[in-house]
N, C-alpha and C. Protein backbone atom coordinates (compact mmCIF):
# COMPACT_ATOMS: atom_id res chain seq x y z
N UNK A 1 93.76 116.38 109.63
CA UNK A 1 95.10 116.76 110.01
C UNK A 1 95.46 118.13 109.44
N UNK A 2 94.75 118.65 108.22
CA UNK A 2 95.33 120.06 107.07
C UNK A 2 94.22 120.83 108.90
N UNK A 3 93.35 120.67 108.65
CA UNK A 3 92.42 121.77 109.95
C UNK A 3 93.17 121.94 111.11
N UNK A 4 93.52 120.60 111.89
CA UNK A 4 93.32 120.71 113.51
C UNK A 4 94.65 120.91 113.39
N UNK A 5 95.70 120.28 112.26
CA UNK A 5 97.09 120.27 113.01
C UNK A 5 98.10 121.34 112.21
N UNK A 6 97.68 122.04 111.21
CA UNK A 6 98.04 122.79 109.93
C UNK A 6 98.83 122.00 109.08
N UNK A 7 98.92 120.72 109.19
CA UNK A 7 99.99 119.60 108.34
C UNK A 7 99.39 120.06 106.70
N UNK A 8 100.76 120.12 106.17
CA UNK A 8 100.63 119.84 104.74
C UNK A 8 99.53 118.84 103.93
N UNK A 9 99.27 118.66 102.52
CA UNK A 9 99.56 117.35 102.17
C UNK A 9 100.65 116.28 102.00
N UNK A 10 101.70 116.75 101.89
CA UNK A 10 102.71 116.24 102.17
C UNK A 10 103.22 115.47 103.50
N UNK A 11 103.17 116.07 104.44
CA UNK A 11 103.40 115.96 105.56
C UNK A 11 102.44 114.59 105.92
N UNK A 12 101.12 114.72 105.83
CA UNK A 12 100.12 114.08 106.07
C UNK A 12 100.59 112.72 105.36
N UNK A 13 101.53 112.86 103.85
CA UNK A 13 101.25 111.73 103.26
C UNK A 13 102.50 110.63 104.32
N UNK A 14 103.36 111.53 104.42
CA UNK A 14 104.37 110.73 105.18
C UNK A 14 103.89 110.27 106.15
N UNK A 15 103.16 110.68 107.04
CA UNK A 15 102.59 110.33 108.39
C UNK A 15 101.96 109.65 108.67
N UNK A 16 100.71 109.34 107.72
CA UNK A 16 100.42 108.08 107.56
C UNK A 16 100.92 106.83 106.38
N UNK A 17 101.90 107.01 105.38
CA UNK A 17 102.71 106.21 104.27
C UNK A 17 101.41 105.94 103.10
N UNK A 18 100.66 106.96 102.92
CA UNK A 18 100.08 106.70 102.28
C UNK A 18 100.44 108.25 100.67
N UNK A 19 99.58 107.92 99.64
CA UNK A 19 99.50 108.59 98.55
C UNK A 19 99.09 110.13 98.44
N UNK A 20 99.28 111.18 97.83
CA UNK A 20 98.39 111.95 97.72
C UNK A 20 96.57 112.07 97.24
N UNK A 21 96.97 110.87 96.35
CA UNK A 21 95.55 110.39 95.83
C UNK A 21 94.87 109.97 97.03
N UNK A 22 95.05 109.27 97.62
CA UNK A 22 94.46 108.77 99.45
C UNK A 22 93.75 110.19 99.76
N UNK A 23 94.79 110.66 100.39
CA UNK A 23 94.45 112.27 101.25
C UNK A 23 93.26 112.85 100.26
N UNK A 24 93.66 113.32 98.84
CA UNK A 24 92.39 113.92 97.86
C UNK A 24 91.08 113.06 98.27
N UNK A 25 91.44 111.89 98.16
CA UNK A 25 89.72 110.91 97.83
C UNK A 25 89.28 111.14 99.53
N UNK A 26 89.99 111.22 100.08
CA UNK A 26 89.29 110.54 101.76
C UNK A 26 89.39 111.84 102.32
N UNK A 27 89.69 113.17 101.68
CA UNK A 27 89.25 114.79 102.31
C UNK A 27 87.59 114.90 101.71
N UNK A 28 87.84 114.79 100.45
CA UNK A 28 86.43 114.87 99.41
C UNK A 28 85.28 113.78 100.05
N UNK A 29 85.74 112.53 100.26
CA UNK A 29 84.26 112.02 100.96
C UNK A 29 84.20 112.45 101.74
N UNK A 30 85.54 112.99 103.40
CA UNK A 30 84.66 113.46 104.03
C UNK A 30 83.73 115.21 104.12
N UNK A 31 84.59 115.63 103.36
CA UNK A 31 83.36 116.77 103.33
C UNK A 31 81.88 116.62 102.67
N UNK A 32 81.81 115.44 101.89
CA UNK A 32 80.69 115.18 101.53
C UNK A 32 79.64 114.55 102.14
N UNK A 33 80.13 114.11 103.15
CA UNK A 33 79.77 113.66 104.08
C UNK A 33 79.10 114.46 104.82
N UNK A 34 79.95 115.37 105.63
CA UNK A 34 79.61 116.42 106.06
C UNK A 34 78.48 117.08 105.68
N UNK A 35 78.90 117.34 104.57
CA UNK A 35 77.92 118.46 103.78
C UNK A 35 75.99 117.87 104.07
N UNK A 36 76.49 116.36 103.65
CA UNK A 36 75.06 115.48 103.74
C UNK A 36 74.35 115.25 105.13
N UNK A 37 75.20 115.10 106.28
CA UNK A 37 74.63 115.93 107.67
C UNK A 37 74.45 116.84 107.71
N UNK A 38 74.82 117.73 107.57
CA UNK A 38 74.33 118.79 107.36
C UNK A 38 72.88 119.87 106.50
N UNK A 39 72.71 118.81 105.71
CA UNK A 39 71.81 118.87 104.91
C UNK A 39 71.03 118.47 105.71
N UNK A 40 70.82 117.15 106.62
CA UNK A 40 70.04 116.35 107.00
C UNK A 40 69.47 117.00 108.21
N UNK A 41 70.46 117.75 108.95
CA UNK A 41 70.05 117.96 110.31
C UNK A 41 69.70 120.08 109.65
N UNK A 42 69.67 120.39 108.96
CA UNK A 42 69.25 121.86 108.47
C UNK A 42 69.98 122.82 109.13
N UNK A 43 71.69 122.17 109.05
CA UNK A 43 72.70 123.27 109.76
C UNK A 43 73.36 123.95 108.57
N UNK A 44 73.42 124.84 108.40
CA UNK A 44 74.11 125.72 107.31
C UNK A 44 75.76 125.45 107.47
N UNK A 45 76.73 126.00 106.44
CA UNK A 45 77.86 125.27 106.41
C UNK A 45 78.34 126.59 107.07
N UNK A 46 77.89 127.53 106.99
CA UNK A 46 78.44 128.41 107.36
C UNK A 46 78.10 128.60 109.52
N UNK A 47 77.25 127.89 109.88
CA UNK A 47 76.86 127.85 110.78
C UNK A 47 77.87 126.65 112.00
N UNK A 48 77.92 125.56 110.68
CA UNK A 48 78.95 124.77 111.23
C UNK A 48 80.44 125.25 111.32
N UNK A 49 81.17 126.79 110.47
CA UNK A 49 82.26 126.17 110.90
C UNK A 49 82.52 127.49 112.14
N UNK A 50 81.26 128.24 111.77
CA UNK A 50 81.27 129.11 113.49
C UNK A 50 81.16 128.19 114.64
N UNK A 51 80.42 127.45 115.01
CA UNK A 51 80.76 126.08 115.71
C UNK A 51 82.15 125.67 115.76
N UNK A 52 82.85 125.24 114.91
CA UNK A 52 84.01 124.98 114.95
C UNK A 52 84.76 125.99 115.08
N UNK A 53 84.94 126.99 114.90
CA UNK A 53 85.51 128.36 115.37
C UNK A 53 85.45 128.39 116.53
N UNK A 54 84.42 128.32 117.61
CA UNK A 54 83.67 128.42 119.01
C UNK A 54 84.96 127.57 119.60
N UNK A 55 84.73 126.30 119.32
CA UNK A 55 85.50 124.88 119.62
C UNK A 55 86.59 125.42 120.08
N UNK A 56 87.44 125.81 118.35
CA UNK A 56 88.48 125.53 118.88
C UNK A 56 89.31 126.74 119.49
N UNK A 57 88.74 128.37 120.14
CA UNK A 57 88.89 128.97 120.91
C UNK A 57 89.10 128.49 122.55
């Protein structure tokens, strides 16, 4: 929601009624996540977010 929609953390917390601690823990796995596809498939991070740049033009 902070990427695609520019929402706050704040904003985000209201929107779904959840914590700031929520939003911190569940941004951090998913970039770790990320990061670990990424690793897996030998895409650079910097490669992915030109990809995502591409996208969302």
């Amino acid at each position: 929601m902070t990427y695609l929609e520019g929402k706050s953390n704040k904003e985000i917390c209201q929107t779904l009624g959840t914590t700031l601690n929520t939003i911190y823990f569940a941004r951090s796995k998913a970039l770790s996540t990320l990061r670990q596809i990424f690793k897996e498939k030998d895409i650079s991070l910097y490669s992915a977010f030109m990809m995502f740049i591409e996208m969302m033009d």
